[in-house]
Protein backbone atom coordinates (compact mmCIF):
# COMPACT_ATOMS: atom_id res chain seq x y z
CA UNK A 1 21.36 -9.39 30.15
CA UNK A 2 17.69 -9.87 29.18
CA UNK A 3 15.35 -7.46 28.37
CA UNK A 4 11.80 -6.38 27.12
CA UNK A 5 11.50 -6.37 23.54
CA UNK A 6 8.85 -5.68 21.39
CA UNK A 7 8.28 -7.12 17.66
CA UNK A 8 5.80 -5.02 15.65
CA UNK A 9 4.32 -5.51 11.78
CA UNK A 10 3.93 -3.07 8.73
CA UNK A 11 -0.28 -3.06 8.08
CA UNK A 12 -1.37 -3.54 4.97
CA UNK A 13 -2.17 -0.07 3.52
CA UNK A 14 -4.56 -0.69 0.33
CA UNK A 15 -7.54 -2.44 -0.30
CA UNK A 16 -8.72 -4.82 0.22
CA UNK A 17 -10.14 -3.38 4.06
CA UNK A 18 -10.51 -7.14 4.94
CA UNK A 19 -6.81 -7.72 4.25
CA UNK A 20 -5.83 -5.53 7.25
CA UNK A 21 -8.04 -6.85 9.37
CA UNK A 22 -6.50 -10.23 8.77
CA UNK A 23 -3.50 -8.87 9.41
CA UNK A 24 -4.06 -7.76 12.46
CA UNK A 25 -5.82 -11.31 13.61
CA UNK A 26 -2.05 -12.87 12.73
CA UNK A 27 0.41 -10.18 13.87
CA UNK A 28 -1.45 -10.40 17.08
CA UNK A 29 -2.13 -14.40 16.82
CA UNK A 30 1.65 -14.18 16.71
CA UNK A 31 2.56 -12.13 19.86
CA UNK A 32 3.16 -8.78 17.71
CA UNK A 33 3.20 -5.93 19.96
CA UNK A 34 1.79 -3.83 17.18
CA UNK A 35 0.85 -3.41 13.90
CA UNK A 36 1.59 0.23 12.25
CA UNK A 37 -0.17 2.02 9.19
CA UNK A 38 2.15 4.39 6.90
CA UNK A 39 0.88 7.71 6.36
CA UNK A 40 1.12 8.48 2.25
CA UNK A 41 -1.03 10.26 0.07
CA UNK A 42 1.81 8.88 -3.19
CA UNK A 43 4.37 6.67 -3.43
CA UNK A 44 7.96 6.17 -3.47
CA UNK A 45 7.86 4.95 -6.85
CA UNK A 46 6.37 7.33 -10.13
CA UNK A 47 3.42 5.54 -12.05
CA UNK A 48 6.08 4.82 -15.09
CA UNK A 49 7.69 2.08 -12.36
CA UNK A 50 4.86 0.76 -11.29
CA UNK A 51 4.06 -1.84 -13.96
CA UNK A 52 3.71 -5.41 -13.66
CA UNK A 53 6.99 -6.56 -15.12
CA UNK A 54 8.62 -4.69 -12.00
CA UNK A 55 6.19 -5.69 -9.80
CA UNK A 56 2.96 -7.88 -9.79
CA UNK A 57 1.34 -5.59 -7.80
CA UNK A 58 0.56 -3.22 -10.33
CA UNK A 59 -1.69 -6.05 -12.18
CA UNK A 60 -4.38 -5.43 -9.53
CA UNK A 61 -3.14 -2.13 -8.12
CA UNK A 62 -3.37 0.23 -10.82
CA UNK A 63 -1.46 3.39 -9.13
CA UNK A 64 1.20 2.96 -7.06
CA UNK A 65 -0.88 5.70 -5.01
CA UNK A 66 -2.91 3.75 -3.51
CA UNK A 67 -3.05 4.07 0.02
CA UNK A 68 -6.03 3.94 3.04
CA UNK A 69 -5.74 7.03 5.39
CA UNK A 70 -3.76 5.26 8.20
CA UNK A 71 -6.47 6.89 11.24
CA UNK A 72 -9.87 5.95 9.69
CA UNK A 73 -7.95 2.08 9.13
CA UNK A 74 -6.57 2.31 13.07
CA UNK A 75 -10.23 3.24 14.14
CA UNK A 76 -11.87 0.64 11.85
CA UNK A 77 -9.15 -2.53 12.88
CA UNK A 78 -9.06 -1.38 16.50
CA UNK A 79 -13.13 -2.03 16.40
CA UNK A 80 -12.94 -5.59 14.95
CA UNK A 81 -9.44 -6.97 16.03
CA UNK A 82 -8.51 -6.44 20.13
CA UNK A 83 -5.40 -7.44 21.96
CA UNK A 84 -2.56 -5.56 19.85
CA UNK A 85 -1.89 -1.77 19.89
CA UNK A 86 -2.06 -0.03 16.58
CA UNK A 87 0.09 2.69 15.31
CA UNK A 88 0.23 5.84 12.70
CA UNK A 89 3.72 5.12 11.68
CA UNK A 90 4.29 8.30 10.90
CA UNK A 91 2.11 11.14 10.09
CA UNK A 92 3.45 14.66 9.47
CA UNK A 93 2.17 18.04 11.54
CA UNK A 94 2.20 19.94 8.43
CA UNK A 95 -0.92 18.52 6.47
CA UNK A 96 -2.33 17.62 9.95
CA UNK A 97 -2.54 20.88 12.15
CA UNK A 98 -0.89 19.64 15.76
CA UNK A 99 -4.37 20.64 17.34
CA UNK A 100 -6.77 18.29 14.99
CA UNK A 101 -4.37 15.45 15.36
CA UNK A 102 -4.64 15.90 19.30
CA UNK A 103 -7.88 15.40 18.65
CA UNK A 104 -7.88 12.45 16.69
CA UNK A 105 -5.12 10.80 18.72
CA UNK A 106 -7.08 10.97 21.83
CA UNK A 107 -10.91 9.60 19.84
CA UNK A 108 -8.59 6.40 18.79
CA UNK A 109 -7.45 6.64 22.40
CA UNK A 110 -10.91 5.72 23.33
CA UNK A 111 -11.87 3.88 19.91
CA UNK A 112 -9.14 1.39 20.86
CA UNK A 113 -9.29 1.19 24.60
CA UNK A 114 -5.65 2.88 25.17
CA UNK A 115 -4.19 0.86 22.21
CA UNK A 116 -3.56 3.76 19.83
CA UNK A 117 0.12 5.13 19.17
CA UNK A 118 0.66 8.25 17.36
CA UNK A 119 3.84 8.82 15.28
CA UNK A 120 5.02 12.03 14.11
CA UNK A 121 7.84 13.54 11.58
CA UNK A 122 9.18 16.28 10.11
CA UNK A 123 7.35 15.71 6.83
CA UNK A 124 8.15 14.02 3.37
CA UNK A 125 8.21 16.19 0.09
CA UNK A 126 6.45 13.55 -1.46
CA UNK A 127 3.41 13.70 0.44
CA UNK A 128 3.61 17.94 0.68
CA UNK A 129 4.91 19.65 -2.62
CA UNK A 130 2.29 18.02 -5.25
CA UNK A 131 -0.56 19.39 -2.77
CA UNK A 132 1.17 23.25 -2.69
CA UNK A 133 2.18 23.01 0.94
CA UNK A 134 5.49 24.14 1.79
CA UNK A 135 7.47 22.74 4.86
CA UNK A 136 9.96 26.20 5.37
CA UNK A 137 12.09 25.10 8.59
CA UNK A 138 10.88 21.69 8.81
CA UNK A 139 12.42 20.76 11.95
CA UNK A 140 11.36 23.79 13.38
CA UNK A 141 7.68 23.50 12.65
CA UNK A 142 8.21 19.57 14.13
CA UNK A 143 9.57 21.28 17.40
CA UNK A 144 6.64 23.92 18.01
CA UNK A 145 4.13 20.88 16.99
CA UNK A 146 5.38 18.76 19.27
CA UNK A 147 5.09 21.29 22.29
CA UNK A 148 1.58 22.26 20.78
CA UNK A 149 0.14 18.99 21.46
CA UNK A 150 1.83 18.12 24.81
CA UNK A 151 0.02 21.49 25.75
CA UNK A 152 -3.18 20.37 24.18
CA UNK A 153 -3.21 16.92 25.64
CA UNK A 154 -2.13 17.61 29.20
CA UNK A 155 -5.48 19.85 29.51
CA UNK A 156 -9.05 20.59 28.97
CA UNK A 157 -8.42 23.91 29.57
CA UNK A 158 -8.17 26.93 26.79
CA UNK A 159 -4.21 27.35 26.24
CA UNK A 160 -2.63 29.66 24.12
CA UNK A 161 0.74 29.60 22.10
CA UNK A 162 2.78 31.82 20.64
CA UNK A 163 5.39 30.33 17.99
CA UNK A 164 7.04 31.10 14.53
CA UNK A 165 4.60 28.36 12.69
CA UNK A 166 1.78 27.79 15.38
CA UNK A 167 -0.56 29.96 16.99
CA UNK A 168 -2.85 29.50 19.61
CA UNK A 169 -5.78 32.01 20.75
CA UNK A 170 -7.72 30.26 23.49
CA UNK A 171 -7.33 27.00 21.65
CA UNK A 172 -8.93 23.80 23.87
CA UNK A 173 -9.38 20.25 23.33
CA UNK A 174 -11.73 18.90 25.75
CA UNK A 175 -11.47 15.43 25.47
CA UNK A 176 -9.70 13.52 27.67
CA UNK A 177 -7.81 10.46 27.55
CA UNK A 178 -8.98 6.80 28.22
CA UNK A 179 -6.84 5.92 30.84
CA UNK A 180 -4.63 7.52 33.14
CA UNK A 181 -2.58 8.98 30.46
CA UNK A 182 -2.99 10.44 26.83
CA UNK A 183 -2.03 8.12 23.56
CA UNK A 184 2.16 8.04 23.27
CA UNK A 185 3.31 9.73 20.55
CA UNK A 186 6.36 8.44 19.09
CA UNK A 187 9.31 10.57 16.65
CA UNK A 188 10.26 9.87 13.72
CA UNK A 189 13.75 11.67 13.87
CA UNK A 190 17.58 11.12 13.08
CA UNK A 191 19.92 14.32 12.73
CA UNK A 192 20.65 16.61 15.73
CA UNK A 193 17.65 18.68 16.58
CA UNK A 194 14.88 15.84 15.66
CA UNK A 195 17.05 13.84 18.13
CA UNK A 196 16.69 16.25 20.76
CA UNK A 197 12.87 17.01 20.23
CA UNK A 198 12.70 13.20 20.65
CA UNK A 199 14.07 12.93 24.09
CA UNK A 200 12.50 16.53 25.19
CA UNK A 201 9.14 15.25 24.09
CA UNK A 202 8.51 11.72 22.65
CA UNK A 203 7.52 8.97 24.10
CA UNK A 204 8.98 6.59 21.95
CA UNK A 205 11.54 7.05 19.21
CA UNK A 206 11.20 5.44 15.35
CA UNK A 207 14.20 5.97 13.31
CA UNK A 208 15.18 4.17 10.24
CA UNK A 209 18.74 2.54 10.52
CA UNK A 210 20.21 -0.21 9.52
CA UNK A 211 24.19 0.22 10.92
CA UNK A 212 24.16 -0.78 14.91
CA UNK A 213 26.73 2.10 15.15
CA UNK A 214 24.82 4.77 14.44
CA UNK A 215 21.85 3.54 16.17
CA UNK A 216 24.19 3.91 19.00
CA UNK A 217 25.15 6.82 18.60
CA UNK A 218 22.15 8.62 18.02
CA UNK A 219 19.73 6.90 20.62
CA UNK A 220 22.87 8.78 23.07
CA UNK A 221 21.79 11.46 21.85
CA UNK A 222 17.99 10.89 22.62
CA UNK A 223 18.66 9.19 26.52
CA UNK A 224 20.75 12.92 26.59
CA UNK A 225 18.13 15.15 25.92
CA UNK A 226 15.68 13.23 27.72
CA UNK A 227 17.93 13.02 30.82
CA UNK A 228 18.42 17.00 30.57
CA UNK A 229 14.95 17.13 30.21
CA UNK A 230 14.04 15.74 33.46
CA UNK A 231 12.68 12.60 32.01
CA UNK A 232 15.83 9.79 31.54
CA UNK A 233 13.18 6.69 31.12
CA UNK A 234 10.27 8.28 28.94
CA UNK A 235 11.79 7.41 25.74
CA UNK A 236 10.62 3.57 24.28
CA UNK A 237 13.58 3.39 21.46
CA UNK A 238 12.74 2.09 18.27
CA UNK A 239 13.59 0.62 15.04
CA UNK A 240 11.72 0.71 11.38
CA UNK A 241 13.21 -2.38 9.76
CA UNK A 242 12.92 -2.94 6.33
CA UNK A 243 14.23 -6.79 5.78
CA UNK A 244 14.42 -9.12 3.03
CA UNK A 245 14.39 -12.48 3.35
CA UNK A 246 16.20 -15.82 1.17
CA UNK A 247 17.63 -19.32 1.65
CA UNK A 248 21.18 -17.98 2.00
CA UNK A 249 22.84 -14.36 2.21
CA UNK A 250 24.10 -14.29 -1.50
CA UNK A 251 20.62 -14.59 -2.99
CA UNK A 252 18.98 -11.85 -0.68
CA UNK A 253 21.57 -9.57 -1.33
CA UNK A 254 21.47 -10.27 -5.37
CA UNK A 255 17.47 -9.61 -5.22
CA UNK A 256 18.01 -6.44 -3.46
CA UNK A 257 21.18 -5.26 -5.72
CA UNK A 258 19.11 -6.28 -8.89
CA UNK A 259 15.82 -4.97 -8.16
CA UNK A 260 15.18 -1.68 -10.16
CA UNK A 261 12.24 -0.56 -7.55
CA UNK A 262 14.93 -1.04 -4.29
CA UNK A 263 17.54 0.77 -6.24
CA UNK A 264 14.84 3.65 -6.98
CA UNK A 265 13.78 3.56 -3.05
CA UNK A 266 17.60 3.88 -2.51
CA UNK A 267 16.79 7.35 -3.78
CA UNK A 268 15.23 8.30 -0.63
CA UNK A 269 18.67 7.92 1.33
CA UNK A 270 20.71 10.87 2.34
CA UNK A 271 24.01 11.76 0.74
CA UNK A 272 25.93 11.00 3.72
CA UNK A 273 24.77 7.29 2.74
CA UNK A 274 26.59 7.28 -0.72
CA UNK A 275 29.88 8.88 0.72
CA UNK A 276 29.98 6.15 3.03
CA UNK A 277 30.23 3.83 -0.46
CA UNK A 278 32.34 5.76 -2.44
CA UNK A 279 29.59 7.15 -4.38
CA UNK A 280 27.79 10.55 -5.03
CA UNK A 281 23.56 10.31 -4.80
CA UNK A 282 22.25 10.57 -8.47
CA UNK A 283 19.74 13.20 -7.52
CA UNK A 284 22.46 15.69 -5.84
CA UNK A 285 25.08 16.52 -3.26
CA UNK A 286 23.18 17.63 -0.70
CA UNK A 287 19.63 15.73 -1.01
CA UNK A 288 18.77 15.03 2.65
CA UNK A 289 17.00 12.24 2.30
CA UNK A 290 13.19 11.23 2.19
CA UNK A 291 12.01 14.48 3.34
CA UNK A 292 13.43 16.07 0.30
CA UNK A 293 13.06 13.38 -2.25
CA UNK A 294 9.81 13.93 -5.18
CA UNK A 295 9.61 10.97 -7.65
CA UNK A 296 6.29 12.40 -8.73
CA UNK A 297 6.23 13.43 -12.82
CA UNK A 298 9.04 11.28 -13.54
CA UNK A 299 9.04 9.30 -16.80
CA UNK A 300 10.14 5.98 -17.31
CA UNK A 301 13.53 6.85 -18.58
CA UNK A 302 14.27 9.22 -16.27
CA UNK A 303 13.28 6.76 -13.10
CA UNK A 304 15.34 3.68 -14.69
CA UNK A 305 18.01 6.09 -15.52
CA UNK A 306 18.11 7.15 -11.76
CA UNK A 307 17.62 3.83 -10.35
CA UNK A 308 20.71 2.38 -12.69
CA UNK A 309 22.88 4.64 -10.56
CA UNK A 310 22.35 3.52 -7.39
CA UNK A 311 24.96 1.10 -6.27
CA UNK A 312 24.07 -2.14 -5.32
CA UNK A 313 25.64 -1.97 -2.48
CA UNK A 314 24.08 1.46 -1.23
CA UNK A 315 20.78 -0.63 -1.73
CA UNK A 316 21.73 -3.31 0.44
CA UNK A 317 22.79 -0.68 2.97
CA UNK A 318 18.90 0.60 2.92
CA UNK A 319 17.48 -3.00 4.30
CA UNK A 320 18.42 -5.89 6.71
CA UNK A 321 19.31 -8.54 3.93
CA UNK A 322 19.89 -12.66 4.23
CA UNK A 323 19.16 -15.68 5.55
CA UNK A 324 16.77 -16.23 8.57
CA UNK A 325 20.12 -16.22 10.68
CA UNK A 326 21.98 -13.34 9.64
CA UNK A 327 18.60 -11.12 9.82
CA UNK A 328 17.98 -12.33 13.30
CA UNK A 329 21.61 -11.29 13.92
CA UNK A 330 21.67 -7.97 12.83
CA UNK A 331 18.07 -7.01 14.17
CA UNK A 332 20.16 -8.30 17.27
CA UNK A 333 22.79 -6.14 17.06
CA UNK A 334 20.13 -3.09 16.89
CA UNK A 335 18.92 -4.17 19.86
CA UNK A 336 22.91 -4.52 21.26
CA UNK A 337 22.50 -0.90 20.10
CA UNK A 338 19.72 0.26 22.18
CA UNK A 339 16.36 -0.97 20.10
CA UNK A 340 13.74 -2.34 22.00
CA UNK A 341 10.66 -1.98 19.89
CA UNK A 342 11.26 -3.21 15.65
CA UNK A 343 8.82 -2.85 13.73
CA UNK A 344 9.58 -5.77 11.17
CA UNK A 345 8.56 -4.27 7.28
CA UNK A 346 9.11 -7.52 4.83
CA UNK A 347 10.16 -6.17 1.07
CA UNK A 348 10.96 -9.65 0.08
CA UNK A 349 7.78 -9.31 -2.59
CA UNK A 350 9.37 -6.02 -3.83
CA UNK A 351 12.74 -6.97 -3.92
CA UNK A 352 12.38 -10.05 -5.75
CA UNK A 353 8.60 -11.52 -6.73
CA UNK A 354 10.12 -15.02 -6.91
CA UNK A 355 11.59 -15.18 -3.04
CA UNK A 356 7.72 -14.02 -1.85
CA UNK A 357 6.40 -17.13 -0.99
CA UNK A 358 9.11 -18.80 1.05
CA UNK A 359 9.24 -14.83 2.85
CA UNK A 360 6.75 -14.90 5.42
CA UNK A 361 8.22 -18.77 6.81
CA UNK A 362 11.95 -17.18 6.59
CA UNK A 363 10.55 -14.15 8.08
CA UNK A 364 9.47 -16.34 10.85
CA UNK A 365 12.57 -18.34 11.30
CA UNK A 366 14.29 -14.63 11.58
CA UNK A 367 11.67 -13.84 14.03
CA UNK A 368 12.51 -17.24 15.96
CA UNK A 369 15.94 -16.74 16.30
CA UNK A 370 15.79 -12.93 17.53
CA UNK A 371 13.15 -14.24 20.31
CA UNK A 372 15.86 -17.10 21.48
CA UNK A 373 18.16 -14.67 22.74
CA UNK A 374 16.08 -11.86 23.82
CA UNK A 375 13.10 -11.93 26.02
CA UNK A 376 9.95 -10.49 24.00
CA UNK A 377 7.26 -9.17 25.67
């Protein structure tokens, strides 16, 4: 049966500014819903991996730390480029206290005309333990944040709160939204309680997945909560897609299997992932994931050493990998599964430099083939 979907980009994220605005002229030239910013202060990958004979890049990017702050680039785009929404895909409540990002979700409310989407998470290690910040209870915090700035952007009015990580003493933010109702903000979440938070207070999901089974699965348990929550149709469900893109299925999947800087993002998966392969996660047992994963002060031995232990195949399980056809088939399946917002990030480039210039016209093809069997909106 047909449905809505929406197709969304990854925004460029380092100079040069221009490049983003570009960006934004094409995704939207193209009938992109939206184009989302990542919210890093460092990288996946240590300095020692970031060298040009892993990845051109690094010949005019210096550090692989390199990164715009995702809300001054949303203000700045939304001012040149209309006609496309633009997202903070996602930002953590830890660094940003729930209140000032209330704030700042509801000035790009007005900056952009009611195009602005905030997205929120639990928080990445990466981005808190080199500053000093601990994130005790991270789901916890996520849970009282989220509440915090439901309260904050449902009134003008002083509010207090009283919570284990949060608290409010006649805390206000007067500004109100644009339109009839404040910016969406959208959760970054996949095990049990994040799912839950989602459908108690999101207004759209964004999970990473790439297996249609356990998009299933856990989007059930969002339409759940949501439903006990009083609100069964709030949730937009979504998808961050990581794909990479060849002639055939063979060579996509080689690039990815080969490429030392996908095996070291690999990293970031959970242990659960490597079980499902046979394998044990070369960091430990129990990592759970990117929240807990810190590549920072890592020498070059030490990250190829890491990154030769990932299995190819745990790699490939990490992205959408293949022809034009086959990723338009699976990025179907996710929406079989529930998906009805993707937001499409290419990694051909980082995968293999070779494939990057055929990427964006397979990436196209891909995009063709989804669009012939769904309705996009």
């Amino acid at each position: 049966m047909p449905f809505a979907l929406e197709i969304s980009a990854a925004a460029p994220a380092r100079p040069p500014f221009d490049a983003s605005v570009a960006a934004a002229e094409r995704a939207r030239d193209r009938g992109m819903a939206a184009l989302w910013w990542a919210d890093h202060l460092l990288h996946w990958f240590p300095p020692s991996l970031w060298t040009p004979d892993l990845t051109p890049a690094a010949a005019s990017v210096p550090s692989p730390h390199t990164w715009f702050d995702p809300f001054a680039m949303a203000a700045a785009v939304g001012q040149r480029v209309d006609g496309i929404r633009l997202g903070v895909g996602v930002t953590d409540t830890v660094r940003r206290h729930p209140a000032a990002l209330a704030q700042t979700a509801l000035t790009l409310d007005h900056i952009t005309k009611g195009r602005f989407i905030l997205g929120v998470g639990a928080g990445e290690a990466l981005n808190l333990t080199p500053l000093g910040i601990e994130n005790r209870r991270a789901t916890s915090r996520l849970a009282e944040s989220l509440e915090v700035m439901r309260l904050l952007l449902g009134t003008s009015d002083e509010v207090d709160y009283e919570g284990e990580h949060i608290t409010l003493r006649g805390a206000a933010v007067g500004l109100r939204p644009y339109g009839d109702a404040p910016p969406p903000v959208w959760v970054a979440a996949h095990g049990p309680r994040g799912l839950e938070l989602t459908g108690r207070f999101g207004d759209g999901w964004l999970p990473f997945c790439t297996d249609p089974a356990e998009y299933r699965r856990m989007w059930g348990a969002v339409r759940t909560a949501a439903t006990a929550a009083g609100r069964p149709d709030a949730v937009t469900p979504g998808l961050y897609a990581r794909v990479v893109l060849a002639a055939d299925d063979d060579a996509a999947r080689t690039a990815v299997a080969a490429s030392v800087l996908m095996r070291f993002i690999a990293l970031t998966a959970p242990a659960s992932t490597y079980a499902r392969h046979g394998a044990e996660h070369p960091i430990g047992e129990g990592l759970a994931g990117i929240t807990r994963f810190l590549p920072t002060g890592l020498g070059r031995t030490e990250a190829l050493a890491l990154a030769d232990r990932v299995p190819g195949e745990v790699a490939c399980a990490t992205v959408v990998a293949g022809s034009p056809a086959t990723v338009a088939a699976r990025l179907g399946e996710m929406t079989d599964a529930g998906a009805r917002h993707i937001q499409v990030v290419d990694m051909t480039g980082l995968a293999a430099p070779a494939l990057a210039a055929d990427s964006p016209a397979l990436l196209g093809e891909a995009l063709t083939a989804l669009r012939s069997r769904k309705v996009i909106v």
